[in-house]
N, C-alpha and C. Protein backbone atom coordinates (compact mmCIF):
# COMPACT_ATOMS: atom_id res chain seq x y z
N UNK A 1 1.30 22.97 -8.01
CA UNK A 1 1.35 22.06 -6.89
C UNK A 1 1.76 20.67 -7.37
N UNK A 2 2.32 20.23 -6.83
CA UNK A 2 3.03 18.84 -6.65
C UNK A 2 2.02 17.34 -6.41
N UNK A 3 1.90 16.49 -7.09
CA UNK A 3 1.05 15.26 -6.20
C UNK A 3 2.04 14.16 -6.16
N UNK A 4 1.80 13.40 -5.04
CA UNK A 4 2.12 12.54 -4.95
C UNK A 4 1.14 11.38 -4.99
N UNK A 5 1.10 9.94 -5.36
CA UNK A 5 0.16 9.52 -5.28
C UNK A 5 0.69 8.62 -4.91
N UNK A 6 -0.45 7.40 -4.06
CA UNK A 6 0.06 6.14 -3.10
C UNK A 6 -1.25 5.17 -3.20
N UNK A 7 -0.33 3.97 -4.11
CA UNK A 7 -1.25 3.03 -4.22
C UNK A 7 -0.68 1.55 -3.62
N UNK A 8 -1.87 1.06 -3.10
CA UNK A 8 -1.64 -0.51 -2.41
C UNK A 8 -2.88 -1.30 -3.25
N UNK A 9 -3.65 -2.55 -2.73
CA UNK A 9 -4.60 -3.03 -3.58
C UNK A 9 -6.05 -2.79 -3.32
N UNK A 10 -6.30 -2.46 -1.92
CA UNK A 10 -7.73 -2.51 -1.44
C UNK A 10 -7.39 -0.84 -0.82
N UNK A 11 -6.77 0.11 -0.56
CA UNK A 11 -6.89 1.30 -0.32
C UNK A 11 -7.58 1.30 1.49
N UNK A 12 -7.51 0.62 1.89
CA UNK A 12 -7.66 0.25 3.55
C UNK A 12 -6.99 0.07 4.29
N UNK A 13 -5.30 -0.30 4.01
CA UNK A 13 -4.78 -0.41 4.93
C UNK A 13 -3.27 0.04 4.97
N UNK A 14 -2.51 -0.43 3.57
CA UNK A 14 -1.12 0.54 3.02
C UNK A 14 -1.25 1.57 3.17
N UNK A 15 -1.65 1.60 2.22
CA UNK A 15 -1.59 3.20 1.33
C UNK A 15 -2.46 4.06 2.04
N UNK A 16 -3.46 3.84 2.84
CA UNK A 16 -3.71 5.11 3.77
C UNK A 16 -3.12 5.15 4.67
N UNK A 17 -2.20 4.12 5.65
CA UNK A 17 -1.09 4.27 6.66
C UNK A 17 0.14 5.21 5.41
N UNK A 18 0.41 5.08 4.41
CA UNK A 18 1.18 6.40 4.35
C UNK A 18 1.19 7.05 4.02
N UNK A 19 -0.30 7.80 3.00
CA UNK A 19 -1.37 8.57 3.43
C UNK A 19 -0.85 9.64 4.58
N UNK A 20 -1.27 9.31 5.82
CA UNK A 20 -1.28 9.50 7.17
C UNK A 20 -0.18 10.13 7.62
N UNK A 21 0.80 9.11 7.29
CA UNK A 21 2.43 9.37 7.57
C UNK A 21 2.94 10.51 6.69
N UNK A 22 2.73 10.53 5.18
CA UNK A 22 3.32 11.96 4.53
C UNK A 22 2.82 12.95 4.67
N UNK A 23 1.21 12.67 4.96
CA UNK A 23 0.73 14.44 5.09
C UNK A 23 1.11 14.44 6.36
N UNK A 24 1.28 13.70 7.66
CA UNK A 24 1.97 14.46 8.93
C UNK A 24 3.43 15.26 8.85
N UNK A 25 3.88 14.14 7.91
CA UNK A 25 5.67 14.44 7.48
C UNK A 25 5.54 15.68 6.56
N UNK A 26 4.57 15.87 5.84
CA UNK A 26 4.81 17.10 5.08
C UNK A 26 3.69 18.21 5.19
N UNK A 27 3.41 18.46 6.52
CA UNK A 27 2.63 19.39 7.06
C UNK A 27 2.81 20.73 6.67
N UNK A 28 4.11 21.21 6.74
CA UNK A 28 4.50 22.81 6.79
C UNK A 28 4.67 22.72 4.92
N UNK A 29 4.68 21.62 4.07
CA UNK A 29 4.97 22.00 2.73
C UNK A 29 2.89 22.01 1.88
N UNK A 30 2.84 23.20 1.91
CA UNK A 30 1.47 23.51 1.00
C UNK A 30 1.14 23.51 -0.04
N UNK A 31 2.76 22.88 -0.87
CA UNK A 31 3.11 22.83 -2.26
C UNK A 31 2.74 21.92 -2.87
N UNK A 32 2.74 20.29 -1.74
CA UNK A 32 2.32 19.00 -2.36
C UNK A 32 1.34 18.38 -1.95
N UNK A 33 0.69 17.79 -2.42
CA UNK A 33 -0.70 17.05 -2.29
C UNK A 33 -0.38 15.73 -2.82
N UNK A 34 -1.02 15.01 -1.67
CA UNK A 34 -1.15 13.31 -1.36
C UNK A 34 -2.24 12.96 -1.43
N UNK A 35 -2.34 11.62 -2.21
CA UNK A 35 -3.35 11.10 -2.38
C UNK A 35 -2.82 9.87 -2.53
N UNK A 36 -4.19 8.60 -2.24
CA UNK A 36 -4.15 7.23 -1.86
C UNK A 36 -5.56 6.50 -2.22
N UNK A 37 -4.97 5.44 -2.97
CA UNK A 37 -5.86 5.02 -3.89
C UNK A 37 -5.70 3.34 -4.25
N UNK A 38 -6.59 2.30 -4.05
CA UNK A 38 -6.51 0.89 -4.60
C UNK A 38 -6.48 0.40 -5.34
N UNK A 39 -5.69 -0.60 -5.93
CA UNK A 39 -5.86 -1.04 -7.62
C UNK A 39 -7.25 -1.58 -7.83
N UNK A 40 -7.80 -2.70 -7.14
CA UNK A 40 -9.26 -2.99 -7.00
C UNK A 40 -9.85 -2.50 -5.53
N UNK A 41 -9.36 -1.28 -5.27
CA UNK A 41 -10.55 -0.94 -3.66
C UNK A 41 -11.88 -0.79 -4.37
N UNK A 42 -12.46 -0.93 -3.16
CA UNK A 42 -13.77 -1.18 -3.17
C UNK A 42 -14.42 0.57 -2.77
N UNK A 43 -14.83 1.11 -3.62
CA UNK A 43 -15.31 2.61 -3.06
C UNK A 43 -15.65 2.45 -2.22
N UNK A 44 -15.63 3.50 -1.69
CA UNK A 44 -15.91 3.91 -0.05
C UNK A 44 -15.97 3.17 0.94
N UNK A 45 -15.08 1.93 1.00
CA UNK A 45 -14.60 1.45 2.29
C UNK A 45 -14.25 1.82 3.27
N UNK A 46 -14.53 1.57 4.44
CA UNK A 46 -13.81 2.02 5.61
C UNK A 46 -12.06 1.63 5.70
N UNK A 47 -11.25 2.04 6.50
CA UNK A 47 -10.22 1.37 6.65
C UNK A 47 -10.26 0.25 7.66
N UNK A 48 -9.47 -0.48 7.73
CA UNK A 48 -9.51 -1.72 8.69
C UNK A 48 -9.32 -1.42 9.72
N UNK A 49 -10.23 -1.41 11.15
CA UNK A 49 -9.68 -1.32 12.39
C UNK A 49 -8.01 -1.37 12.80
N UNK A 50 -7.74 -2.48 12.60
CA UNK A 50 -6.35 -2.82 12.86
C UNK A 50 -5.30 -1.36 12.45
N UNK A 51 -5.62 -1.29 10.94
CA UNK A 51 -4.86 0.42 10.56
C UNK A 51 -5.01 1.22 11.04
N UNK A 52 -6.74 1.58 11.53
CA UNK A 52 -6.53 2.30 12.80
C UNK A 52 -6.03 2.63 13.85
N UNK A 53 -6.39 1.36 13.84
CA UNK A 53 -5.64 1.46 15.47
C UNK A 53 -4.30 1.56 15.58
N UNK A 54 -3.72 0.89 14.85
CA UNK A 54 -2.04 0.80 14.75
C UNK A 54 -1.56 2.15 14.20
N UNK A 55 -2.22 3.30 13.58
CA UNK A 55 -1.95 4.75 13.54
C UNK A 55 -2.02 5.40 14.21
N UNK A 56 -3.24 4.99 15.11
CA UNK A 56 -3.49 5.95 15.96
C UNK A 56 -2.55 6.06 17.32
N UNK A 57 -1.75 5.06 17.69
CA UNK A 57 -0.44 4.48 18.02
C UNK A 57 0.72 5.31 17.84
N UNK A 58 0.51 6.00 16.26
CA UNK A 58 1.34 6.83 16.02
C UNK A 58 1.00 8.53 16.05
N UNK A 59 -0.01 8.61 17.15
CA UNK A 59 -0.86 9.65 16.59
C UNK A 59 -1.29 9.98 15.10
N UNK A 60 -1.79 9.44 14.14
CA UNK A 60 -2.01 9.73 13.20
C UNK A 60 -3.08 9.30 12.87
N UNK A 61 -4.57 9.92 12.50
CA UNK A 61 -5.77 9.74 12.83
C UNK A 61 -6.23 8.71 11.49
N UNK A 62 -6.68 7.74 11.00
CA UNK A 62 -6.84 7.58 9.18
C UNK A 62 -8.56 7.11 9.48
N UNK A 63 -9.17 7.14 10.39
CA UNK A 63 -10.60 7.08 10.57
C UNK A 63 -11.62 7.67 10.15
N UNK A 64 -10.95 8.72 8.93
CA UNK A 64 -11.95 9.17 8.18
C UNK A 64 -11.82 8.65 6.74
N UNK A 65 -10.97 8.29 6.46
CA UNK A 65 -10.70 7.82 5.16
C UNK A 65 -11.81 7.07 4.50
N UNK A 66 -11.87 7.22 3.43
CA UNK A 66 -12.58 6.24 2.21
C UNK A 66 -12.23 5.90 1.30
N UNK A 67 -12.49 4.33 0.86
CA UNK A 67 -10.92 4.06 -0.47
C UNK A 67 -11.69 4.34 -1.46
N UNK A 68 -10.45 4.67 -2.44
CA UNK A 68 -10.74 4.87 -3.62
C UNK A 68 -9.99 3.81 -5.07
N UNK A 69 -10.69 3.93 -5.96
CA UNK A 69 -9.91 2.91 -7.08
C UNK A 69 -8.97 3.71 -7.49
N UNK A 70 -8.01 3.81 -8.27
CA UNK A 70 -6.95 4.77 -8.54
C UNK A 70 -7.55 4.46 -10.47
N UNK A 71 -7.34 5.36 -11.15
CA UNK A 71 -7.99 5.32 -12.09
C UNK A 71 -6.78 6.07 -13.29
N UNK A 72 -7.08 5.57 -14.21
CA UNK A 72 -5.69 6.14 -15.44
C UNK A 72 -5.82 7.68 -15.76
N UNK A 73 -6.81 8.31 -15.18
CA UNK A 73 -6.86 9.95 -14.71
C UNK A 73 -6.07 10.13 -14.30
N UNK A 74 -5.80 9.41 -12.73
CA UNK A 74 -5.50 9.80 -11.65
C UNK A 74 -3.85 9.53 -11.71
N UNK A 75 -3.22 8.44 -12.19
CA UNK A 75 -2.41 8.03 -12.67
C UNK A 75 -1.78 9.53 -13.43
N UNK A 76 -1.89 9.75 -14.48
CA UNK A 76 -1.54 10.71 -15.65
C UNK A 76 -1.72 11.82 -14.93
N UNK A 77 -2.37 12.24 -13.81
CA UNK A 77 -2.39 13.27 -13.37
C UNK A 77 -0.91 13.28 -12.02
N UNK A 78 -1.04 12.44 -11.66
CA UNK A 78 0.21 12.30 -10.28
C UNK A 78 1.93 12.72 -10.87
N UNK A 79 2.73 13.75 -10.18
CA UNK A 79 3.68 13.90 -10.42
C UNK A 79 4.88 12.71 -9.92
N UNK A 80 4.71 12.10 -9.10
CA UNK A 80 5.24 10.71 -8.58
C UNK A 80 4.07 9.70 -7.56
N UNK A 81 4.79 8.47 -8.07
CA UNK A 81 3.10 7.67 -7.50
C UNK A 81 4.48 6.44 -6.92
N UNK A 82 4.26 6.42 -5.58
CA UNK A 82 4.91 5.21 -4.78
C UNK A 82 3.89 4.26 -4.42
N UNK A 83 4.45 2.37 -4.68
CA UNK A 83 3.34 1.30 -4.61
C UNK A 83 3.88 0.59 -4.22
N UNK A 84 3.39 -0.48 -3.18
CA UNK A 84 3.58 -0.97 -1.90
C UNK A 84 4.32 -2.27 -2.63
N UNK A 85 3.73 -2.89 -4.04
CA UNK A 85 4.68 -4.03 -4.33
C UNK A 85 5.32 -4.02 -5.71
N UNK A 86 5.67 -4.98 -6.47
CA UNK A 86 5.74 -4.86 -7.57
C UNK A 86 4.77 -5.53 -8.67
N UNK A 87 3.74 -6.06 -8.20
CA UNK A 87 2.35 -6.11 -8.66
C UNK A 87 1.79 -4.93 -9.23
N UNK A 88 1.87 -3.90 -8.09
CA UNK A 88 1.34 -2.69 -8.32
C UNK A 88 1.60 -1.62 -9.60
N UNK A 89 3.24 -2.09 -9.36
CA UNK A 89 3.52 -1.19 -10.14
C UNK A 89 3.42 -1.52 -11.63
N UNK A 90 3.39 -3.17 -11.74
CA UNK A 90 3.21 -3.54 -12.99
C UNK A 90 1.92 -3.14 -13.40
N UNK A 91 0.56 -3.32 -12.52
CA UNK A 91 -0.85 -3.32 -12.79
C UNK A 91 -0.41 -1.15 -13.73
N UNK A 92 0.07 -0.45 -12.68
CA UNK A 92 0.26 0.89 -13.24
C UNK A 92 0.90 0.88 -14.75
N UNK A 93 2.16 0.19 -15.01
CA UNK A 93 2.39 0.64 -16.04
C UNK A 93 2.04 0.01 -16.98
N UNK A 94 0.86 -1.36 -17.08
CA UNK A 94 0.32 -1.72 -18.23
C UNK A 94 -0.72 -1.25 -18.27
N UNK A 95 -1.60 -0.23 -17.61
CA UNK A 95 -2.49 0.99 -17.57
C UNK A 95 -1.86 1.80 -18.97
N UNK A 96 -0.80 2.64 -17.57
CA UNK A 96 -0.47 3.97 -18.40
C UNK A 96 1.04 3.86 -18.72
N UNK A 97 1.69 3.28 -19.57
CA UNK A 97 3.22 2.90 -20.00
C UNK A 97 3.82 4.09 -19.47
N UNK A 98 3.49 5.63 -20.16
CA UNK A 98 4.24 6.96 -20.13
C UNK A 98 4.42 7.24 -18.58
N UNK A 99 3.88 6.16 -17.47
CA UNK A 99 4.28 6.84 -16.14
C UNK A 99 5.38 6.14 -15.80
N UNK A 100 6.31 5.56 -16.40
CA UNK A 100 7.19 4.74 -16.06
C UNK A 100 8.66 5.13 -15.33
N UNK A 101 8.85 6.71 -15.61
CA UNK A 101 9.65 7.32 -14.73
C UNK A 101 8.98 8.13 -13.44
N UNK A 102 7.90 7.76 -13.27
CA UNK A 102 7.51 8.50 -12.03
C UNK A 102 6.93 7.28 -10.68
N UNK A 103 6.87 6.21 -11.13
CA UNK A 103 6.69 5.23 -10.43
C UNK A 103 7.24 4.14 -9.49
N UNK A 104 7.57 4.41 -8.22
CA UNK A 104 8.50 3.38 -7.32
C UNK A 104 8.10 2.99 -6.52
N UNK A 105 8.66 2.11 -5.84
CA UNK A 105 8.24 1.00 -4.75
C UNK A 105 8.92 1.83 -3.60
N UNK A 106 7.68 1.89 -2.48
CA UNK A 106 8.49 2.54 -1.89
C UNK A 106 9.74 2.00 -0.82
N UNK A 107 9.45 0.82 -0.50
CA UNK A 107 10.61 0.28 0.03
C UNK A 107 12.17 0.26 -0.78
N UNK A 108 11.82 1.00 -1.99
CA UNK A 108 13.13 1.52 -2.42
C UNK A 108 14.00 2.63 -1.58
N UNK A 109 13.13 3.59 -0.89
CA UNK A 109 13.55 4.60 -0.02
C UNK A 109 14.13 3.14 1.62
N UNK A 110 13.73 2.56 1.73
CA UNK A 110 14.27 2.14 2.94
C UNK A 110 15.33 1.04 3.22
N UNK A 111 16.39 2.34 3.63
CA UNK A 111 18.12 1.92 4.05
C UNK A 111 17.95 0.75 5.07
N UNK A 112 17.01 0.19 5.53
CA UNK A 112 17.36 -1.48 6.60
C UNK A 112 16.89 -2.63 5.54
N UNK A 113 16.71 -2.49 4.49
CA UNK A 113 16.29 -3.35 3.26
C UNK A 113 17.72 -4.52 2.99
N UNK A 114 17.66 -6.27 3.63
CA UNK A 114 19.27 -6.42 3.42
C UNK A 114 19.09 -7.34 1.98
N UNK A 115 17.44 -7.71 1.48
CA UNK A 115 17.37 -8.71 0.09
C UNK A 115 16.64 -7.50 -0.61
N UNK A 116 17.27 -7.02 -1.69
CA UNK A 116 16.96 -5.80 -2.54
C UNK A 116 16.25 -6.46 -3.75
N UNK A 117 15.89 -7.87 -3.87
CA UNK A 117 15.12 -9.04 -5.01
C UNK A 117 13.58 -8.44 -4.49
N UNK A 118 13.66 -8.42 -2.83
CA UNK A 118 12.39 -8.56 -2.12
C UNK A 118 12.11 -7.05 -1.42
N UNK A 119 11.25 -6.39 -2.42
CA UNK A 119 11.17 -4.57 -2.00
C UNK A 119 9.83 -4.77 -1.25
N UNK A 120 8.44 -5.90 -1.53
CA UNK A 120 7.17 -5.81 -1.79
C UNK A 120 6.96 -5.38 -0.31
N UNK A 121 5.96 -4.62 0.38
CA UNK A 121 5.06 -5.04 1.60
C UNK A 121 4.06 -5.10 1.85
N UNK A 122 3.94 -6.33 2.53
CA UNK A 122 3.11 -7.35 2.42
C UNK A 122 1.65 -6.69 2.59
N UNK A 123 0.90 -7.32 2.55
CA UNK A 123 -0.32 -6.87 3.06
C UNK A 123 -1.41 -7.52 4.06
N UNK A 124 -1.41 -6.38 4.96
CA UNK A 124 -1.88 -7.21 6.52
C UNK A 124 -3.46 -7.21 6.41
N UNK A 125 -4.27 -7.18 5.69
CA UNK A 125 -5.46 -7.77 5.92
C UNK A 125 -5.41 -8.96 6.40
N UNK A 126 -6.37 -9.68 7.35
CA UNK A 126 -6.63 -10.67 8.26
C UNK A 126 -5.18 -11.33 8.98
N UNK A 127 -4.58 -10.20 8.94
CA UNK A 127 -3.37 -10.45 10.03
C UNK A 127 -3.31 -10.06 11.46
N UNK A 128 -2.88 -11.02 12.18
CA UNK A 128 -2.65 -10.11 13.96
C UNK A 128 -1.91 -8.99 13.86
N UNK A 129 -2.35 -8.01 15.10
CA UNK A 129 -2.14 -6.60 14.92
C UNK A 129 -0.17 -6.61 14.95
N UNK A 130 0.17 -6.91 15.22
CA UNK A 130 1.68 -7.60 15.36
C UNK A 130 2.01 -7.10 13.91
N UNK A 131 1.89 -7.97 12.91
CA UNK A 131 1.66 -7.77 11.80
C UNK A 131 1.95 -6.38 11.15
N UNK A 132 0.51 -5.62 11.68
CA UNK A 132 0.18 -4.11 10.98
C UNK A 132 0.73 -3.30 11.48
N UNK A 133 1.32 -3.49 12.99
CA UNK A 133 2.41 -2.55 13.35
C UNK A 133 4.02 -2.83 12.41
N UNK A 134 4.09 -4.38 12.24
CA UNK A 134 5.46 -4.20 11.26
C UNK A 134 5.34 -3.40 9.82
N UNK A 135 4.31 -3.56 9.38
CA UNK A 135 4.45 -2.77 8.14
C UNK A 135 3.71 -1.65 8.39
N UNK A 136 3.09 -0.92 9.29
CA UNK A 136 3.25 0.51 9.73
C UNK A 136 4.60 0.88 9.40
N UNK A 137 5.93 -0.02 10.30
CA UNK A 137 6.73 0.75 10.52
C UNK A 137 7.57 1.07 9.38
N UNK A 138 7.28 -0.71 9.06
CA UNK A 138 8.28 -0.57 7.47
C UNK A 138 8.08 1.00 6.52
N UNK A 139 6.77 1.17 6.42
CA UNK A 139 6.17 2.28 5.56
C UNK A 139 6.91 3.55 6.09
N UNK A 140 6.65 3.57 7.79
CA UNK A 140 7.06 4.76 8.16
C UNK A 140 8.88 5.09 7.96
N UNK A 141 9.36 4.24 8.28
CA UNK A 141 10.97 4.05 7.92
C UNK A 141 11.05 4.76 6.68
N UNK A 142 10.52 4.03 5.65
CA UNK A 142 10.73 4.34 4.12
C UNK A 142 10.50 5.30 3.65
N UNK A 143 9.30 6.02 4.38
CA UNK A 143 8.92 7.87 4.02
C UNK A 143 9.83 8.48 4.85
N UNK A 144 10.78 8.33 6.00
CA UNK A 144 10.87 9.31 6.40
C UNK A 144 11.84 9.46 5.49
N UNK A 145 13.06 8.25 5.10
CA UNK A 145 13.55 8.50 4.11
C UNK A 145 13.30 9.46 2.76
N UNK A 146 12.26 9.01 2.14
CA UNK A 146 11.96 9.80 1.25
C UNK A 146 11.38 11.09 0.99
N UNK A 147 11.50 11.41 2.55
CA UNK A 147 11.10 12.83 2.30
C UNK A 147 12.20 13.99 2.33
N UNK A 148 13.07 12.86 2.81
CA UNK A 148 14.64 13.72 3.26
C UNK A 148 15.15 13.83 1.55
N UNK A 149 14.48 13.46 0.58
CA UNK A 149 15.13 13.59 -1.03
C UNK A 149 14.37 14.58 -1.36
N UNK A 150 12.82 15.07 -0.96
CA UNK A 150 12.15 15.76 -2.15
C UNK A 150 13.28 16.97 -1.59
């Protein structure tokens, strides 16, 4: 089996919106397993209302979720790991160097991108819901892309 892994910083509000979005997008494939995880989340957080709600928008339920820290296990174990900035991905590969071909931003997958300097997205904690629907969508744009490659 296949993992994918998806990290943002607090595991509440990215990375379980696409979470949400790939296991809906990759429902009929039983081959790969998703997982979503914070560079400093706080165990077992709830997700932020706002992510809620702004998923549930998309039918996509994330109200059970609980964050998790992403850990250099978890890392070394993931067959590709997509991260919301380039913070992230740096925090990953001065972890674990050897993941350095399996690690991307995922706004690399998304074709409406017109400053390719600026991949990061942002992060909507204590933002109006306005906000968490734009980078819902951004996220969702960018997977659907990337699912059209695996």
């Amino acid at each position: 089996m296949k993992s994918i892994l998806i990290v943002c910083t607090g595991n509440s509000c990215r990375s379980i919106m696409a979470e949400g979005f790939l296991k809906k997008m990759l429902n009929e494939k039983k081959d790969i397993s998703v997982l979503s995880c914070g560079i400093a989340a706080p165990e077992g957080m709830m997700p932020t209302p706002e992510a809620v709600n702004v998923m549930k928008e998309e039918g996509v339920d994330i109200s059970y979720h609980r964050a998790r820290r992403v850990t250099d296990e978890i890392i070394r174990n993931s067959d590709l790991i997509l991260v919301m900035t380039n913070s992230h991905k740096n925090e990953i590969l001065t972890r674990v160097p050897e993941a350095k071909d399996k690690v991307y931003l995922l706004r690399e997958f998304d074709d409406s991108v017109e400053n390719i300097s600026d991949l990061d997205i942002d992060d909507p904690i204590g933002m109006p819901v306005e906000f968490y629907r734009n980078v819902r969508d951004t996220i969702k744009r960018s997977l659907e892309k990337f699912v059209k490659l695996l």
